[in-house]
PDB file of N, CA and C in Angstrom:
ATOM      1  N   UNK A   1      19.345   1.642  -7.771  1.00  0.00           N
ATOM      2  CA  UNK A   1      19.005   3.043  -7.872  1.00  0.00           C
ATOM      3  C   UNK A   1      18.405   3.503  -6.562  1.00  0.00           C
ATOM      4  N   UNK A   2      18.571   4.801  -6.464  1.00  0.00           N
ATOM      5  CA  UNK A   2      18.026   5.048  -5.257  1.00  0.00           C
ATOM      6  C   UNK A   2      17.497   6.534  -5.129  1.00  0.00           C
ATOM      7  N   UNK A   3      16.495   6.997  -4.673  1.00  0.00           N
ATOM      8  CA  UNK A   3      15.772   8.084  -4.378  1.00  0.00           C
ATOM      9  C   UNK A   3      16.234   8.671  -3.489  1.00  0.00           C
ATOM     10  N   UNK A   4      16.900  10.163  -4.497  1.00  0.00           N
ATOM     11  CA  UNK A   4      17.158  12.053  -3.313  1.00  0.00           C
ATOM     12  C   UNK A   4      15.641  11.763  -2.515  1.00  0.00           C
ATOM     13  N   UNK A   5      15.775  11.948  -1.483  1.00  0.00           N
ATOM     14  CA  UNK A   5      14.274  11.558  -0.504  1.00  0.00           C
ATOM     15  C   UNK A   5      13.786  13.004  -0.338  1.00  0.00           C
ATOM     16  N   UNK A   6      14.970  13.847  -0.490  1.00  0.00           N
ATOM     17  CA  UNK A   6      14.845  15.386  -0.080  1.00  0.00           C
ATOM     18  C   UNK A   6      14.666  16.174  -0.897  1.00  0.00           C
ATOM     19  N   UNK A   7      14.896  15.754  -2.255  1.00  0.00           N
ATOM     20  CA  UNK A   7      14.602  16.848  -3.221  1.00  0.00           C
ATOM     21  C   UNK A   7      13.470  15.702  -3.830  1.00  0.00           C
ATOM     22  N   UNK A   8      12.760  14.969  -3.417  1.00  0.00           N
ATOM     23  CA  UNK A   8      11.431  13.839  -3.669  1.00  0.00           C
ATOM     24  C   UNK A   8      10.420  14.863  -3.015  1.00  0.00           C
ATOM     25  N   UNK A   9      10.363  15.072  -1.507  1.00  0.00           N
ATOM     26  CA  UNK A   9       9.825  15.907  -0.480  1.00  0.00           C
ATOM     27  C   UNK A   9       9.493  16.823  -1.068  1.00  0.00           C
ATOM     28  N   UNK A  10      10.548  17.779  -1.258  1.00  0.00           N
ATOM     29  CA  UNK A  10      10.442  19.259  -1.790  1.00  0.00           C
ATOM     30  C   UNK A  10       9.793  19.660  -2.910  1.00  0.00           C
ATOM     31  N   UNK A  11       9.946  18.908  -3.854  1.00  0.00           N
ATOM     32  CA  UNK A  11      10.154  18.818  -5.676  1.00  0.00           C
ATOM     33  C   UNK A  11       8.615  18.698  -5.269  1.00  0.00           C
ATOM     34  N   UNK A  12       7.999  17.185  -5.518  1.00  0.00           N
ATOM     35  CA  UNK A  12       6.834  16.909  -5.607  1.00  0.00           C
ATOM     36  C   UNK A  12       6.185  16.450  -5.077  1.00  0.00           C
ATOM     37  N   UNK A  13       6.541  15.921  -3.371  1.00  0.00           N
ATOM     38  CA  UNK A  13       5.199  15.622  -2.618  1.00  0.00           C
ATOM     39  C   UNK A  13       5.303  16.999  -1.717  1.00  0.00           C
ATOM     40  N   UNK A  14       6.263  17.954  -1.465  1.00  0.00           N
ATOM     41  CA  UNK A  14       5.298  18.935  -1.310  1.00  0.00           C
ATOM     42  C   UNK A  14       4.625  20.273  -2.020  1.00  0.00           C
ATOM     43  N   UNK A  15       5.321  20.592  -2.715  1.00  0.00           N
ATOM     44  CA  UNK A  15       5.335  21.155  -3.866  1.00  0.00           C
ATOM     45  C   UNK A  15       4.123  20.990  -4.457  1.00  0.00           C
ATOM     46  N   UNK A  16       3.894  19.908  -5.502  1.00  0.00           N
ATOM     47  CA  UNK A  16       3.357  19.427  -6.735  1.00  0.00           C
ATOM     48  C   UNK A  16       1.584  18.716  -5.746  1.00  0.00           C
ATOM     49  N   UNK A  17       1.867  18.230  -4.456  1.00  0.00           N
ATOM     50  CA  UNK A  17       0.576  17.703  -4.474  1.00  0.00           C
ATOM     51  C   UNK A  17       0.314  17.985  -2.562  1.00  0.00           C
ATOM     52  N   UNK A  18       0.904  19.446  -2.273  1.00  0.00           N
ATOM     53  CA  UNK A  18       0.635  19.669  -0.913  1.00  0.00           C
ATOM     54  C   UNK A  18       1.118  18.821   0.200  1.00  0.00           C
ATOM     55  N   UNK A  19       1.580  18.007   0.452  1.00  0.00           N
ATOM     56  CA  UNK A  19       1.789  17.197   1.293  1.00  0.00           C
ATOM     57  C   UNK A  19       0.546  15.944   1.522  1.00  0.00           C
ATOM     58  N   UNK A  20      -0.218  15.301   0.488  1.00  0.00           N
ATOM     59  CA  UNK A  20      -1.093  14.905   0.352  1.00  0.00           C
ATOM     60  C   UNK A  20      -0.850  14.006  -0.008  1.00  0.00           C
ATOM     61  N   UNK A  21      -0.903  12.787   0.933  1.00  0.00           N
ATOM     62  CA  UNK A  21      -0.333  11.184   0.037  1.00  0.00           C
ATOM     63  C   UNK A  21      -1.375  10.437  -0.395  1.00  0.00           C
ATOM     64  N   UNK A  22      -2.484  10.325  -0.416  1.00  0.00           N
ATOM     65  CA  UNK A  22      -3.357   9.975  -1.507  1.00  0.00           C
ATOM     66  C   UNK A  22      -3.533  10.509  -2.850  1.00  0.00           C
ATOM     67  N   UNK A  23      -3.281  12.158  -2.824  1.00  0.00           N
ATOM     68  CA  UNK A  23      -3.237  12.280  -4.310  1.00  0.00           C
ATOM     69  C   UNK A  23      -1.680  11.975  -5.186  1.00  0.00           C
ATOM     70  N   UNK A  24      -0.815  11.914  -4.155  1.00  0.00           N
ATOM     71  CA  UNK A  24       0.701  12.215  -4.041  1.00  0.00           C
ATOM     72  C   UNK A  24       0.608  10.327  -4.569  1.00  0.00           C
ATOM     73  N   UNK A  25       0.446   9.580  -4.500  1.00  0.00           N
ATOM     74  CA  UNK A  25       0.081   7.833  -4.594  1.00  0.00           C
ATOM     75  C   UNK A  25      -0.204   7.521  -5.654  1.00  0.00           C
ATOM     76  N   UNK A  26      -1.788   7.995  -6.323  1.00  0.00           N
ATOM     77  CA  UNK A  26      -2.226   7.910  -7.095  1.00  0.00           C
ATOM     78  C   UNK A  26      -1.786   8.212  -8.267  1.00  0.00           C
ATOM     79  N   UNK A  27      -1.129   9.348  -8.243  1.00  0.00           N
ATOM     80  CA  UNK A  27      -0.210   9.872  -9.495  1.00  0.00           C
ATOM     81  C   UNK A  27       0.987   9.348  -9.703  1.00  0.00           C
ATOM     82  N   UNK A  28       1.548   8.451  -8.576  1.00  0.00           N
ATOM     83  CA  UNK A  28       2.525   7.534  -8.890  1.00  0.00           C
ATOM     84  C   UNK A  28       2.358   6.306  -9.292  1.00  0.00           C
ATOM     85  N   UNK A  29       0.997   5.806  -8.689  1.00  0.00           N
ATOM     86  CA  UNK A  29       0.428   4.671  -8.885  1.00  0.00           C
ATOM     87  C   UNK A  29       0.843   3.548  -8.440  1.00  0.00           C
ATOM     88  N   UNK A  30       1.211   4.025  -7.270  1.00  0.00           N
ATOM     89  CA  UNK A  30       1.278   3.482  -5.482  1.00  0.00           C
ATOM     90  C   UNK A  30       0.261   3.545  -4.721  1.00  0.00           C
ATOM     91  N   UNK A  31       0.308   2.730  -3.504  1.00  0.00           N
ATOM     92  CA  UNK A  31      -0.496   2.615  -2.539  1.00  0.00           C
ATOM     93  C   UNK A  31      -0.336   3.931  -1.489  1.00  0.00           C
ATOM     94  N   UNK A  32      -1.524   4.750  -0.754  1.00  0.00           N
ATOM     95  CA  UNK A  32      -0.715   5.463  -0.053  1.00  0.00           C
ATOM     96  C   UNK A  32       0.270   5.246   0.941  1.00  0.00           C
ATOM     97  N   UNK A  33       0.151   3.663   1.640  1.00  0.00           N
ATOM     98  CA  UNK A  33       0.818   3.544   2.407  1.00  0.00           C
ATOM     99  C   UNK A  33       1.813   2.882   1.793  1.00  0.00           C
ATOM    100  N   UNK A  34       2.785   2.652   0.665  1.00  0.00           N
ATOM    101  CA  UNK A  34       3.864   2.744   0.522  1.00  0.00           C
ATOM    102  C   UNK A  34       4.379   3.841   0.077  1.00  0.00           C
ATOM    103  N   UNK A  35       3.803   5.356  -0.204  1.00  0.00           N
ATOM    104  CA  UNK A  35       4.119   6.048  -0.258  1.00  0.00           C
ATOM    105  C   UNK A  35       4.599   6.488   1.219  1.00  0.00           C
ATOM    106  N   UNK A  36       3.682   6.517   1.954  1.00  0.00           N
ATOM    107  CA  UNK A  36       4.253   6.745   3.480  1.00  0.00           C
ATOM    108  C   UNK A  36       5.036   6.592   3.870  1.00  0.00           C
ATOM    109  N   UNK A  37       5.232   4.841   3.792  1.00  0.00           N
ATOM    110  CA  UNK A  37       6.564   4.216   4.298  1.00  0.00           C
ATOM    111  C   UNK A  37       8.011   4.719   3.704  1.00  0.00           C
ATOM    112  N   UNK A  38       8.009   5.024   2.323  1.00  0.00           N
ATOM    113  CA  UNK A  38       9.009   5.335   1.753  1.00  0.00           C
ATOM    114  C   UNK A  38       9.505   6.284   2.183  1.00  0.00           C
ATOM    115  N   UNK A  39       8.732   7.594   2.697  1.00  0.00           N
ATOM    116  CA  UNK A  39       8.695   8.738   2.954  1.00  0.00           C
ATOM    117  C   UNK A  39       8.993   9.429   4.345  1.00  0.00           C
ATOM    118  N   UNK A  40       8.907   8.385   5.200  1.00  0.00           N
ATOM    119  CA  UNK A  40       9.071   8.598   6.713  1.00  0.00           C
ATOM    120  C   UNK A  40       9.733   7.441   7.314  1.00  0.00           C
ATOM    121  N   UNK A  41      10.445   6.561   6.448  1.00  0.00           N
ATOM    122  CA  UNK A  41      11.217   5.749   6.878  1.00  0.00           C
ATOM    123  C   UNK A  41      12.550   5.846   6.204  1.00  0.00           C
ATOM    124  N   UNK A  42      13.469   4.787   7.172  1.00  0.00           N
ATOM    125  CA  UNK A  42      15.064   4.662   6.323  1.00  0.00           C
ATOM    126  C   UNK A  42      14.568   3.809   4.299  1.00  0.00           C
ATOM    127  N   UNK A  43      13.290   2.966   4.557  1.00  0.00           N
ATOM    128  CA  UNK A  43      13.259   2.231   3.290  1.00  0.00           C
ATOM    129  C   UNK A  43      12.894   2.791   2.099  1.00  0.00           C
ATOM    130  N   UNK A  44      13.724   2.200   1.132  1.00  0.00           N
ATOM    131  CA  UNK A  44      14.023   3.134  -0.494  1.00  0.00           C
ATOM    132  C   UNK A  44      12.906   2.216  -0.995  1.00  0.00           C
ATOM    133  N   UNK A  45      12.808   3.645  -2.281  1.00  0.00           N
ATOM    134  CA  UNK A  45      11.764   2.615  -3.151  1.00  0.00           C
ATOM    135  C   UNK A  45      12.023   1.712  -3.673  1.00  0.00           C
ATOM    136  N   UNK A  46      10.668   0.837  -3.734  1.00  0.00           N
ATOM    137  CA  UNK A  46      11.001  -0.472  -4.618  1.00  0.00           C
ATOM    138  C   UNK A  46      10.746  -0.173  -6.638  1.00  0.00           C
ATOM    139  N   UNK A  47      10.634  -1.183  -7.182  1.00  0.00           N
ATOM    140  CA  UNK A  47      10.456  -0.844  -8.189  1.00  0.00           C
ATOM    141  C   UNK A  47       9.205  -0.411  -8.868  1.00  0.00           C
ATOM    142  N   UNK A  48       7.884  -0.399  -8.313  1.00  0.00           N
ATOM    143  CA  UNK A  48       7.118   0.254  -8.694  1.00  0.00           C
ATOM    144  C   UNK A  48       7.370   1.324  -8.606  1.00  0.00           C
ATOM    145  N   UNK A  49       7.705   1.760  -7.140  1.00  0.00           N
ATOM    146  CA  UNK A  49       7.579   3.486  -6.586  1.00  0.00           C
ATOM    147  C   UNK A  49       8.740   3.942  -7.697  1.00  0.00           C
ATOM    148  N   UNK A  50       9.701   3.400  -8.073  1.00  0.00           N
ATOM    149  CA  UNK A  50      10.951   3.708  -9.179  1.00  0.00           C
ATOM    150  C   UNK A  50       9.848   4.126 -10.414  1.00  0.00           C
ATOM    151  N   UNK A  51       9.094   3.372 -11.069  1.00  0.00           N
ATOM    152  CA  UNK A  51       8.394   3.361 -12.070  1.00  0.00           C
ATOM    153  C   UNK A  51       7.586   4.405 -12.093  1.00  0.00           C
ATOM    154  N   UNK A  52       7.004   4.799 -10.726  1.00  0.00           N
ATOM    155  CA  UNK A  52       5.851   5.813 -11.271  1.00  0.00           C
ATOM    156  C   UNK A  52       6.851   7.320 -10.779  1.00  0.00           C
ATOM    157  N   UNK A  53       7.935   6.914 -10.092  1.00  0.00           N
ATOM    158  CA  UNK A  53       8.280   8.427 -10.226  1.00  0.00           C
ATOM    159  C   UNK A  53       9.201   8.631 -11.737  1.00  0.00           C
ATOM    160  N   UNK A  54       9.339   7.755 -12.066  1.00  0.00           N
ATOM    161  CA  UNK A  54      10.044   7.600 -14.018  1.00  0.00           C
ATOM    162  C   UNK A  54       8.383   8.763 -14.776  1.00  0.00           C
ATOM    163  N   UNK A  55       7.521   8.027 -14.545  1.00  0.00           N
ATOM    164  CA  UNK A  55       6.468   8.186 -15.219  1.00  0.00           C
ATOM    165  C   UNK A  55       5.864   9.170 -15.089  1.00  0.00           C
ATOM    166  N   UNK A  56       6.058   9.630 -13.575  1.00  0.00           N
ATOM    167  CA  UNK A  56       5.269  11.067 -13.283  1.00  0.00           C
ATOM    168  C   UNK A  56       6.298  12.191 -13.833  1.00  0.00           C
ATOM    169  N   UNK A  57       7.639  12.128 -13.927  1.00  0.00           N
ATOM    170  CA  UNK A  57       8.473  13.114 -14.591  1.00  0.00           C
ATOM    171  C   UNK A  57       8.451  13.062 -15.948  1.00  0.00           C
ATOM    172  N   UNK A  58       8.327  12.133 -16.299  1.00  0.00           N
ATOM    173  CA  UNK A  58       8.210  12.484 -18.014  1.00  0.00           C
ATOM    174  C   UNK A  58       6.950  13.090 -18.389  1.00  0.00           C
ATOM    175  N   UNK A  59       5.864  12.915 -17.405  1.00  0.00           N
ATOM    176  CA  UNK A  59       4.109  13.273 -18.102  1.00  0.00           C
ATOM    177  C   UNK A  59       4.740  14.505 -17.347  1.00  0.00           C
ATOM    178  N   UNK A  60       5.273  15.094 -16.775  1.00  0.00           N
ATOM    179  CA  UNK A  60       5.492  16.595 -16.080  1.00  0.00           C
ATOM    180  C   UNK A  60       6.512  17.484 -16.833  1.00  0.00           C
ATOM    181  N   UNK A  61       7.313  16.584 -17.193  1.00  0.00           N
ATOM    182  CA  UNK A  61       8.726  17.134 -17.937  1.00  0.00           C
ATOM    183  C   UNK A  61       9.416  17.673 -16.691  1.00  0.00           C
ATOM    184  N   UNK A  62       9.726  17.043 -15.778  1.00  0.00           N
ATOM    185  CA  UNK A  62      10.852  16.581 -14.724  1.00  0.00           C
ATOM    186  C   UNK A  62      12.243  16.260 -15.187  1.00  0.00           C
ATOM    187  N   UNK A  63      12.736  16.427 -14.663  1.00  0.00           N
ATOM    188  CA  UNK A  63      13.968  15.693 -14.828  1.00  0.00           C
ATOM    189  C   UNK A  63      14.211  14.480 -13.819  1.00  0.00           C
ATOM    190  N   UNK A  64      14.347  13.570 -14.142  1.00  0.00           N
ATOM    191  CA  UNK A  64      14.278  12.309 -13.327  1.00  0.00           C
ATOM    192  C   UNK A  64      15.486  11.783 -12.584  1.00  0.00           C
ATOM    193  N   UNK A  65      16.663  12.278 -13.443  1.00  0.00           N
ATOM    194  CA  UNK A  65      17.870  12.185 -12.916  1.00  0.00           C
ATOM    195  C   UNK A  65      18.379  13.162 -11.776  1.00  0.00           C
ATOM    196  N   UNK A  66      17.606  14.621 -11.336  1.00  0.00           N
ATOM    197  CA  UNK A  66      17.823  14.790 -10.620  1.00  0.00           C
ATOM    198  C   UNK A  66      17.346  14.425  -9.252  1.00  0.00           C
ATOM    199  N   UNK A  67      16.368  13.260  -9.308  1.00  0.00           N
ATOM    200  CA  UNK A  67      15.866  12.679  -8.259  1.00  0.00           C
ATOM    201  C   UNK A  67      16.542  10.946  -7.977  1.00  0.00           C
ATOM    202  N   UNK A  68      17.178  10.427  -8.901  1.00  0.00           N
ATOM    203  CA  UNK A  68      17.187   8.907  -8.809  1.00  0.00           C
ATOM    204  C   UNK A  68      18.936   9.496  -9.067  1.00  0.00           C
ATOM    205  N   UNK A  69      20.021   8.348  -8.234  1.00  0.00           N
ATOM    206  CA  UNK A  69      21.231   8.427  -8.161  1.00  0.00           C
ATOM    207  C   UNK A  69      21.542   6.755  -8.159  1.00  0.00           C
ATOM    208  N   UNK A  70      22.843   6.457  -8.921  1.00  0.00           N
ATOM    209  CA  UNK A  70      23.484   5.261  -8.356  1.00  0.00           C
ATOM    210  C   UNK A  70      23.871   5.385  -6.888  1.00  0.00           C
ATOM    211  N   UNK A  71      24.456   3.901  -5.908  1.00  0.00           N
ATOM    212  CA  UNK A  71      25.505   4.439  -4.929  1.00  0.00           C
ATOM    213  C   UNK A  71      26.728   4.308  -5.544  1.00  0.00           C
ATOM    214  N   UNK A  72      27.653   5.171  -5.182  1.00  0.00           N
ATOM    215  CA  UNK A  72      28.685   5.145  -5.684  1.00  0.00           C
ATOM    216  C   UNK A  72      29.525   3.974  -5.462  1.00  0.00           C
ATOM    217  N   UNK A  73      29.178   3.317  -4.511  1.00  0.00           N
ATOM    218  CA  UNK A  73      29.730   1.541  -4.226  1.00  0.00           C
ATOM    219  C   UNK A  73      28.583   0.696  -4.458  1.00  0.00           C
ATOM    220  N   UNK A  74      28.733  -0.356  -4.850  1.00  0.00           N
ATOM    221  CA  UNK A  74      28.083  -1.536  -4.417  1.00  0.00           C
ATOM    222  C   UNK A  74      28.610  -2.670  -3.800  1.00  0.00           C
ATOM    223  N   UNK A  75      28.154  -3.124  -2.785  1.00  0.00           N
ATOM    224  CA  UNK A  75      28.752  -3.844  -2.069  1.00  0.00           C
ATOM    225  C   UNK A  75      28.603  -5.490  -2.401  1.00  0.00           C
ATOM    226  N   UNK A  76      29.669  -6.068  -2.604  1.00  0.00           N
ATOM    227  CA  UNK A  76      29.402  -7.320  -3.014  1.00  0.00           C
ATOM    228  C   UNK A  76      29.211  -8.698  -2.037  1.00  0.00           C
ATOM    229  N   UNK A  77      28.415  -9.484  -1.547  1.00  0.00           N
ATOM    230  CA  UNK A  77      27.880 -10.281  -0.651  1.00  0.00           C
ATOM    231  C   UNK A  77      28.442 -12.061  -1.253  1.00  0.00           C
TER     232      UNK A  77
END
């Protein structure tokens, strides 16, 4: 699974908690600095950051699917 990073941005870290990654963390129930990293880097969330953005859309009444996508390939190794 993988995180719209851009409608993540828009939707609810800037939106919902100002651009503020300590409160923006906490409500995911992440560290701020993997919120950071996720956020200003190429790296996707792992499965916590998956979990609390599951968790913060349902206590919000989000829609979760418009933030989390399959890739349309997976590549086999």
């Amino acid at each position: 699974m993988l995180v719209n990073k851009k409608i993540f941005k828009e939707e609810i870290f800037k939106r919902k908690f100002n651009e503020n990654y300590y409160q923006c963390a906490k409500a995911l129930k992440v560290t701020s600095s993997q919120l950071h990293r996720f956020i200003n880097t190429d790296s996707q969330a792992g499965s916590k950051l998956l979990g609390g953005i599951y968790e913060y859309c349902e206590k919000e009444k989000l829609k979760f699917r418009d933030l989390i996508f399959l890739p349309s390939e997976i590549k086999k190794y």
